[in-house]
Protein backbone atom coordinates (compact mmCIF):
# COMPACT_ATOMS: atom_id res chain seq x y z
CA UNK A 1 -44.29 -80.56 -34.59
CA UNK A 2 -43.08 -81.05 -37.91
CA UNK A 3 -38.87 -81.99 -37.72
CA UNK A 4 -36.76 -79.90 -40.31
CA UNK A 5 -35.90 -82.19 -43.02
CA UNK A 6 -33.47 -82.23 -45.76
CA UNK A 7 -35.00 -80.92 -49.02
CA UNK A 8 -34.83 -83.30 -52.04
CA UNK A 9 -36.41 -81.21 -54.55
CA UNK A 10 -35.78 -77.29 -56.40
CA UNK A 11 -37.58 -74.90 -53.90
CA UNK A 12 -40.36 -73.46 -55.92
CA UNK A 13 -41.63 -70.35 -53.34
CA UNK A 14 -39.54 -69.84 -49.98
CA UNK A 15 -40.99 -68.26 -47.56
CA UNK A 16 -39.19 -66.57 -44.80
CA UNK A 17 -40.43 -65.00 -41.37
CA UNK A 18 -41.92 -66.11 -37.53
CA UNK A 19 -44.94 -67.49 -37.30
CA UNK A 20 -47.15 -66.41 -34.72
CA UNK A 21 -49.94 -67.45 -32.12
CA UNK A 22 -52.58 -64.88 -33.09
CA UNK A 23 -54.68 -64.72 -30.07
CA UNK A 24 -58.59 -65.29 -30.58
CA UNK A 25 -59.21 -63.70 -27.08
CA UNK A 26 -56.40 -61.00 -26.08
CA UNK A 27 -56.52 -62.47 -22.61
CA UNK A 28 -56.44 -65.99 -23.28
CA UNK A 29 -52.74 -67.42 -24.07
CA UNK A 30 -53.63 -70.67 -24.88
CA UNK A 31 -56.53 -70.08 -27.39
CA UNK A 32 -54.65 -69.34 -30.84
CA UNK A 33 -54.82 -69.29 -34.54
CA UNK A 34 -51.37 -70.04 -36.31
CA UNK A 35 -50.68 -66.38 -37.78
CA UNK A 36 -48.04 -64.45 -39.56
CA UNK A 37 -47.10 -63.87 -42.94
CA UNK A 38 -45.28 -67.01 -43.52
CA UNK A 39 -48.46 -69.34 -42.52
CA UNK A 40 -50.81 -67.29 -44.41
CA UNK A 41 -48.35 -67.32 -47.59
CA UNK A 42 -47.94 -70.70 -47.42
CA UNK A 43 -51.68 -71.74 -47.59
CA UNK A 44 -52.31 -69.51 -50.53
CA UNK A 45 -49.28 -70.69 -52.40
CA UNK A 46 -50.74 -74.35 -51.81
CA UNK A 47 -54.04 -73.57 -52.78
CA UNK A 48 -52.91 -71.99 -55.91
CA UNK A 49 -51.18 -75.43 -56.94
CA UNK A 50 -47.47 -73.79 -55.95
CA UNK A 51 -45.17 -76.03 -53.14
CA UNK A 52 -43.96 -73.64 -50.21
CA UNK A 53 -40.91 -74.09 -48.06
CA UNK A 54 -41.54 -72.41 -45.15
CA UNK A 55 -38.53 -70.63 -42.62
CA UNK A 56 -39.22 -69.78 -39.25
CA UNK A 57 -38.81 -69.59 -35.73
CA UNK A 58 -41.25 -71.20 -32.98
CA UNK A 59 -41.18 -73.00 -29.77
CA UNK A 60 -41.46 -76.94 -29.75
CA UNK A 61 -45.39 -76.90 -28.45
CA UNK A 62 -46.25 -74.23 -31.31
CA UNK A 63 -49.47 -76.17 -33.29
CA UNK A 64 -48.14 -76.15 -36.85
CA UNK A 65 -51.57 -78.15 -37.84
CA UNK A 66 -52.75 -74.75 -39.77
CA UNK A 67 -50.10 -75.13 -42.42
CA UNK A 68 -50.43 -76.86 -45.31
CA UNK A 69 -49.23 -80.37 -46.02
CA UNK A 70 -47.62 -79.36 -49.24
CA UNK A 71 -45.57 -77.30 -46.77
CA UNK A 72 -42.11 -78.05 -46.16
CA UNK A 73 -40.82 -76.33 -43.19
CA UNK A 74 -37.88 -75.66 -42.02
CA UNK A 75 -38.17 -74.92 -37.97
CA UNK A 76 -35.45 -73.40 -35.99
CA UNK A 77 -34.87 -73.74 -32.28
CA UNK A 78 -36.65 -71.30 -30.07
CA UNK A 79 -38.05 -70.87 -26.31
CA UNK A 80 -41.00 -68.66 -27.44
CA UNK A 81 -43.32 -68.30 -30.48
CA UNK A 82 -44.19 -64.66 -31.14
CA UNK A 83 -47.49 -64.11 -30.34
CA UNK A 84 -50.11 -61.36 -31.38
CA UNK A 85 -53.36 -59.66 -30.45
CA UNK A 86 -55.33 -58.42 -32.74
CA UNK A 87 -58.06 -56.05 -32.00
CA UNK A 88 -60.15 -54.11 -34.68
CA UNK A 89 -62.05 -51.20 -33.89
CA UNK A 90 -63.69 -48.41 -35.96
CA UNK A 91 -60.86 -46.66 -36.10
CA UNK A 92 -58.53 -49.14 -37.34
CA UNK A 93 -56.30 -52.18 -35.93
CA UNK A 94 -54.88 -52.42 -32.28
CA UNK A 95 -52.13 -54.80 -31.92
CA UNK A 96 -49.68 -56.26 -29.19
CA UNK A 97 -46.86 -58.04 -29.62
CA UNK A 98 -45.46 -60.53 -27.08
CA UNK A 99 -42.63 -63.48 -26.55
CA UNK A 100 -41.03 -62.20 -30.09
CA UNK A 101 -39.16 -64.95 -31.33
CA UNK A 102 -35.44 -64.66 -31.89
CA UNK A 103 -34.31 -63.13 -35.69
CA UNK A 104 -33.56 -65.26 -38.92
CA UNK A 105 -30.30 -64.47 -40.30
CA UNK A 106 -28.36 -64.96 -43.22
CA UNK A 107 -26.68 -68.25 -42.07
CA UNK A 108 -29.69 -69.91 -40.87
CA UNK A 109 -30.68 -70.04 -44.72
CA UNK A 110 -29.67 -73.44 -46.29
CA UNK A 111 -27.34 -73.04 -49.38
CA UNK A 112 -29.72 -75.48 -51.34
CA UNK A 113 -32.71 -73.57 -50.40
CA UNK A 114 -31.43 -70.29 -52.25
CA UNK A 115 -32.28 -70.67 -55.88
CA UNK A 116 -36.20 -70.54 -55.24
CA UNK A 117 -38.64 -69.55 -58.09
CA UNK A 118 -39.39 -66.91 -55.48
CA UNK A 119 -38.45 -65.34 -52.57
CA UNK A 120 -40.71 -63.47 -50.28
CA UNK A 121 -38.99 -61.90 -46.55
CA UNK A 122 -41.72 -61.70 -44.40
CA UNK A 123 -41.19 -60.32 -41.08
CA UNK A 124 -44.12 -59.78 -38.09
CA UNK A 125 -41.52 -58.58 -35.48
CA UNK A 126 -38.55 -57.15 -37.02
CA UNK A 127 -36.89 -60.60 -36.92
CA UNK A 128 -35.62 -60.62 -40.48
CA UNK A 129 -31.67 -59.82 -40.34
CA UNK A 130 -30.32 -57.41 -43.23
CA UNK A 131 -28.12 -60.05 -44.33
CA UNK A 132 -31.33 -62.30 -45.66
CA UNK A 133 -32.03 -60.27 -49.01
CA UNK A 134 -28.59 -60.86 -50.75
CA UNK A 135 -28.71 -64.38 -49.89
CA UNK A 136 -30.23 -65.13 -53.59
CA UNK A 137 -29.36 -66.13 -56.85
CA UNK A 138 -30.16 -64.88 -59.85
CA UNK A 139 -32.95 -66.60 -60.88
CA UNK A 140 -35.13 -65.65 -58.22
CA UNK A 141 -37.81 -62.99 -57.23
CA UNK A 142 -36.76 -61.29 -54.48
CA UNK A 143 -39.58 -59.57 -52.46
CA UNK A 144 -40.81 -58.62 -49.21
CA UNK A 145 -43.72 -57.19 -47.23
CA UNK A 146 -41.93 -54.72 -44.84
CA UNK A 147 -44.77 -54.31 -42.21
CA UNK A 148 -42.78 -55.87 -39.37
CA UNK A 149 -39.65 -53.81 -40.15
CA UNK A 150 -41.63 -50.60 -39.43
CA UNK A 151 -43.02 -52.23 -35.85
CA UNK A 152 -41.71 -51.50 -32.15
CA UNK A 153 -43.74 -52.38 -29.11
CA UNK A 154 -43.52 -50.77 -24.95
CA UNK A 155 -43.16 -53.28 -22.72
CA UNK A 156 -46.54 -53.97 -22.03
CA UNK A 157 -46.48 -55.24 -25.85
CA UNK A 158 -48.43 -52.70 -27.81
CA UNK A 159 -47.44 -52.08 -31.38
CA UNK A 160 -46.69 -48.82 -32.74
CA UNK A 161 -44.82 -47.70 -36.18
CA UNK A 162 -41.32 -47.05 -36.64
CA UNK A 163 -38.94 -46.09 -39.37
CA UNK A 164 -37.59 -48.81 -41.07
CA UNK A 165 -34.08 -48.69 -40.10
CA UNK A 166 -32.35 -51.28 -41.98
CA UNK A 167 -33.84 -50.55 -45.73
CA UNK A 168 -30.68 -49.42 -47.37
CA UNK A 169 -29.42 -52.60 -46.91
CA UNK A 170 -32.21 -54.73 -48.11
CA UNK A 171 -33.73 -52.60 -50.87
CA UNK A 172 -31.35 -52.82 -53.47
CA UNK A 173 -31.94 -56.29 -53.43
CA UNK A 174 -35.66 -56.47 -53.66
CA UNK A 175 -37.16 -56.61 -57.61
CA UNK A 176 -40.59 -56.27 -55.91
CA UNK A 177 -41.82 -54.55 -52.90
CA UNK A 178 -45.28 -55.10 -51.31
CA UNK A 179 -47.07 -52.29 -48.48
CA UNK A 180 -50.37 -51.28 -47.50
CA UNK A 181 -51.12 -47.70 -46.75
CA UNK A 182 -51.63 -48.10 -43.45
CA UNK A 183 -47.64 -48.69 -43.62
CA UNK A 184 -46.88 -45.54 -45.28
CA UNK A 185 -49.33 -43.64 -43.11
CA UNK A 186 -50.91 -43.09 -46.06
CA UNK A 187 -48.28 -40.48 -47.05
CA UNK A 188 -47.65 -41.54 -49.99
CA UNK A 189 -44.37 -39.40 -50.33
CA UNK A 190 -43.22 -42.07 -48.22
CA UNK A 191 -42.53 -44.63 -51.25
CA UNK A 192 -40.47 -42.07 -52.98
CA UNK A 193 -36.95 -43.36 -51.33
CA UNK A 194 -37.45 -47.12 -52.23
CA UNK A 195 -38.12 -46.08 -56.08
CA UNK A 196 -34.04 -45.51 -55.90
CA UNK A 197 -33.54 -49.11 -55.49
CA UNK A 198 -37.11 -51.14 -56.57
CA UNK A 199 -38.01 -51.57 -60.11
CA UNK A 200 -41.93 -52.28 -58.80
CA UNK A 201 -43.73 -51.28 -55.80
CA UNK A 202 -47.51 -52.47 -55.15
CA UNK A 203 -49.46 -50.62 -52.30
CA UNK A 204 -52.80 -52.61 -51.09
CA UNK A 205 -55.64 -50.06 -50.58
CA UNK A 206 -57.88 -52.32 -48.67
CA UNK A 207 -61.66 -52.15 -49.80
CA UNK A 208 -60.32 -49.86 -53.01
CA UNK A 209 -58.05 -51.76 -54.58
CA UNK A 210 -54.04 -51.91 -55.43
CA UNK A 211 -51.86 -49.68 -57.47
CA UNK A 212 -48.80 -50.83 -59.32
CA UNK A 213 -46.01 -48.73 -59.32
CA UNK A 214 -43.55 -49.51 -62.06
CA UNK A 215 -39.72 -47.92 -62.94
CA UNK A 216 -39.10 -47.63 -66.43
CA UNK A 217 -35.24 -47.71 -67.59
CA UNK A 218 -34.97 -43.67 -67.91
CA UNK A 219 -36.17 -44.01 -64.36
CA UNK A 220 -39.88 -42.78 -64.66
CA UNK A 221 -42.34 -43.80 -62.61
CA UNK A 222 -45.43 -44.87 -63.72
CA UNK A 223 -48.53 -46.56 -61.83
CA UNK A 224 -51.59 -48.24 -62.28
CA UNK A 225 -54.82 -48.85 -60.56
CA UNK A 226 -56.39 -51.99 -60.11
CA UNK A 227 -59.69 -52.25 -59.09
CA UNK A 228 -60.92 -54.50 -55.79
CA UNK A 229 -63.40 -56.91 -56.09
CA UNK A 230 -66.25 -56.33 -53.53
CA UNK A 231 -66.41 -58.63 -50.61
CA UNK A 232 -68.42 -59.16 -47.41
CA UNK A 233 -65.59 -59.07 -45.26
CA UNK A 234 -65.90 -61.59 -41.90
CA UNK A 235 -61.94 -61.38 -41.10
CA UNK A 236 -59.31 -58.88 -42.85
CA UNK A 237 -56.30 -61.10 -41.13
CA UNK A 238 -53.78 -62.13 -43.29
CA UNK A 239 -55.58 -60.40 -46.24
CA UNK A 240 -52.45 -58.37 -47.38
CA UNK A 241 -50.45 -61.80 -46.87
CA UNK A 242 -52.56 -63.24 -49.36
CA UNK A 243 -52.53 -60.42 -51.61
CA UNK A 244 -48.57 -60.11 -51.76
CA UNK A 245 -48.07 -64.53 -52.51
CA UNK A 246 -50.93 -64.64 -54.70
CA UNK A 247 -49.31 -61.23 -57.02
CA UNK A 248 -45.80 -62.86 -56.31
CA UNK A 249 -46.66 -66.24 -58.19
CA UNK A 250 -49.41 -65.13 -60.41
CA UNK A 251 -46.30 -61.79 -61.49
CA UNK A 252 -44.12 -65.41 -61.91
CA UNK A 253 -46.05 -66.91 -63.95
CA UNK A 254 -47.08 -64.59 -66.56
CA UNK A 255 -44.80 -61.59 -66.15
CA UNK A 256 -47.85 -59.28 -66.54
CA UNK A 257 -47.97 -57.67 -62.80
CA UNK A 258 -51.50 -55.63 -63.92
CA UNK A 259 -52.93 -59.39 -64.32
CA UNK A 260 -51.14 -60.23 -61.18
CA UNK A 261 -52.38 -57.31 -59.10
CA UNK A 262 -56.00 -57.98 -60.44
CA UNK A 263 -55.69 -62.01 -59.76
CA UNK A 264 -54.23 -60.88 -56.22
CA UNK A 265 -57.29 -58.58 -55.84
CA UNK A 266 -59.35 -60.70 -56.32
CA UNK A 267 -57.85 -63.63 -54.13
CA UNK A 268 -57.27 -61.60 -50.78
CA UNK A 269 -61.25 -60.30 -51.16
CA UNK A 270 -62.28 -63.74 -50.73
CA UNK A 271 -60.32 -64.63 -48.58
CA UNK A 272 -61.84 -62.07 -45.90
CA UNK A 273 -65.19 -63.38 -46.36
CA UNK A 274 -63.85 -66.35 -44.18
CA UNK A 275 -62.24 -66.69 -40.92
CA UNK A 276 -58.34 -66.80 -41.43
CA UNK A 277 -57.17 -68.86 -43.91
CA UNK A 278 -59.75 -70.74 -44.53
CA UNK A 279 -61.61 -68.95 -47.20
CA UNK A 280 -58.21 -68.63 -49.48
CA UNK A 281 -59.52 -69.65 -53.13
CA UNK A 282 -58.43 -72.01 -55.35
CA UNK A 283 -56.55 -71.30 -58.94
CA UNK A 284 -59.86 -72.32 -60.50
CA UNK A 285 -62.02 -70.19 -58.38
CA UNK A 286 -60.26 -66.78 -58.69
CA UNK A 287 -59.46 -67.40 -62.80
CA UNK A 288 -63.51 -68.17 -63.24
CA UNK A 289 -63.76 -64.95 -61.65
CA UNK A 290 -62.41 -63.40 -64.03
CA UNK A 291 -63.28 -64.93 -67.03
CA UNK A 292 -67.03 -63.46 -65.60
CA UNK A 293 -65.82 -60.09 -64.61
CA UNK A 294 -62.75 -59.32 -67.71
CA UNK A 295 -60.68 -56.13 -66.52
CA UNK A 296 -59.18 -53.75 -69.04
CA UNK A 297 -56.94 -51.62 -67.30
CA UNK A 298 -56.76 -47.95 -67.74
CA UNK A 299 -53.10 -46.47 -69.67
CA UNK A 300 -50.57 -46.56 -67.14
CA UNK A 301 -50.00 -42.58 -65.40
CA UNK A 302 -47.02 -40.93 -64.90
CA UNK A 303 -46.45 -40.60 -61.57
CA UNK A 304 -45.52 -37.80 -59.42
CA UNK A 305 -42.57 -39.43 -57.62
């Protein structure tokens, strides 16, 4: 297993959060993909030309192989690696959760590693401590994908939702937040508390799309929809986890987030014609796409939050 090492260089995209041992058979705890936002993140972010340094917690025989070898990571000590089943039906995702990991606080964070170009809290098992989000400068995008915030599990490991306890405290910190609406229980009243503290809030719509939700400064709301791209999806793993880096760098880059919901579109829907990460697209590859496919998007709507 890769050794924590000392970084040498600015950290361009930090990536914080457990990895975990996503189960191909839900009986069988030794067969395993490398899963969780984090590894996910870190692929796209390397296949988009970025250099990821990666924060987690797993146990010493956890098979790091999946990650990238721009990847720096940055291991801490555990006994367990949080491990996941994951089983799709018709009517949506089942999941258990087992052997969580122990949290990532505040002081496991390196002082050198907290300027990053970005920022991105990604927690599978509501192992990201409070104390994370205000560990940033100023020059850095702050963002997170909240899903494992909002997760409990009984003890024989199955995953339900939960109310996100701790949001107060991270939310003011946050310039960009990042859910699905299968977090919100596609309520979407349910994104009306975080608009007190988050100047942009993107919700992933799975085969229709994104919507960009932006705060102007006399505190209107007003949102956007972005089209998908259509895709023959083989796995949806890790498809939200691509959508959320790919926005985060592409939003980085250009400061246009309609381009970077579109380029993030585009990325996650071919990256579920593949098995896990191995159908994430290149830079090239998603920009051809749309050079071929040019999106105008519709005037921005007030909305009704």
């Amino acid at each position: 297993m890769p050794e924590t090492g000392t970084t040498t260089r600015p950290t361009d995209i930090l990536l914080i959060g457990n990895v975990t041992r996503d189960l191909i058979d839900p009986d069988n705890f030794t067969a395993y993909r490398l899963g969780g936002t984090v590894t996910f993140a870190a692929v796209v972010a390397a296949r988009l030309g970025r250099r990821p340094t990666v924060i987690t917690r797993a146990a010493s025989d956890t098979d790091f192989s999946a990650m990238p070898p721009e990847a720096e990571l940055h291991i801490l000590p555990s006994t367990t690696t949080t491990t996941f089943a994951n089983i799709y039906t018709p009517h949506g995702r089942i999941q258990y959760c087992h052997t969580p990991a122990p949290p990532i606080t505040a002081a496991d964070i390196q002082h050198e590693l907290r300027q990053p170009s970005v920022a991105l809290m990604g927690p599978i098992a509501d192992e990201i401590t409070p104390d994370v989000a205000a560990c940033f400068g100023r020059g850095t995008m702050v963002a997170a994908v909240p899903q494992g915030w909002m997760r409990r599990w009984d003890d024989k490991g199955r995953v339900r939702a939960k109310q996100w306890e701790h949001a107060a405290e991270i939310l003011p910190y946050l310039h960009v937040l990042v859910l699905s609406l299968e977090d919100i229980d596609y309520d979407w009243q349910r994104l009306a508390p975080a608009f007190e503290y988050v100047p942009m809030i993107v919700v992933t719509e799975y085969r229709d799309g994104s919507t960009v939700f932006q705060r102007r400064p006399d505190g209107t709301i007003f949102e956007t929809k972005i089209p998908p791209r259509p895709a023959v999806e083989v796995d949806p793993t890790g498809a939200g986890d691509t959508f959320t880096t790919s926005f985060l760098i592409r939003l980085q880059e250009t400061n246009d987030p309609l381009h970077a919901a579109r380029f993030a579109n585009i990325t996650a829907s071919m990256s579920v014609e593949h098995e896990g990460a191995t159908g994430v697209p290149t830079r090239e590859e998603v920009m051809a796409y749309m050079a071929h496919h040019p999106f105008t998007p519709a005037p921005a709507e007030q909305s009704k939050f």
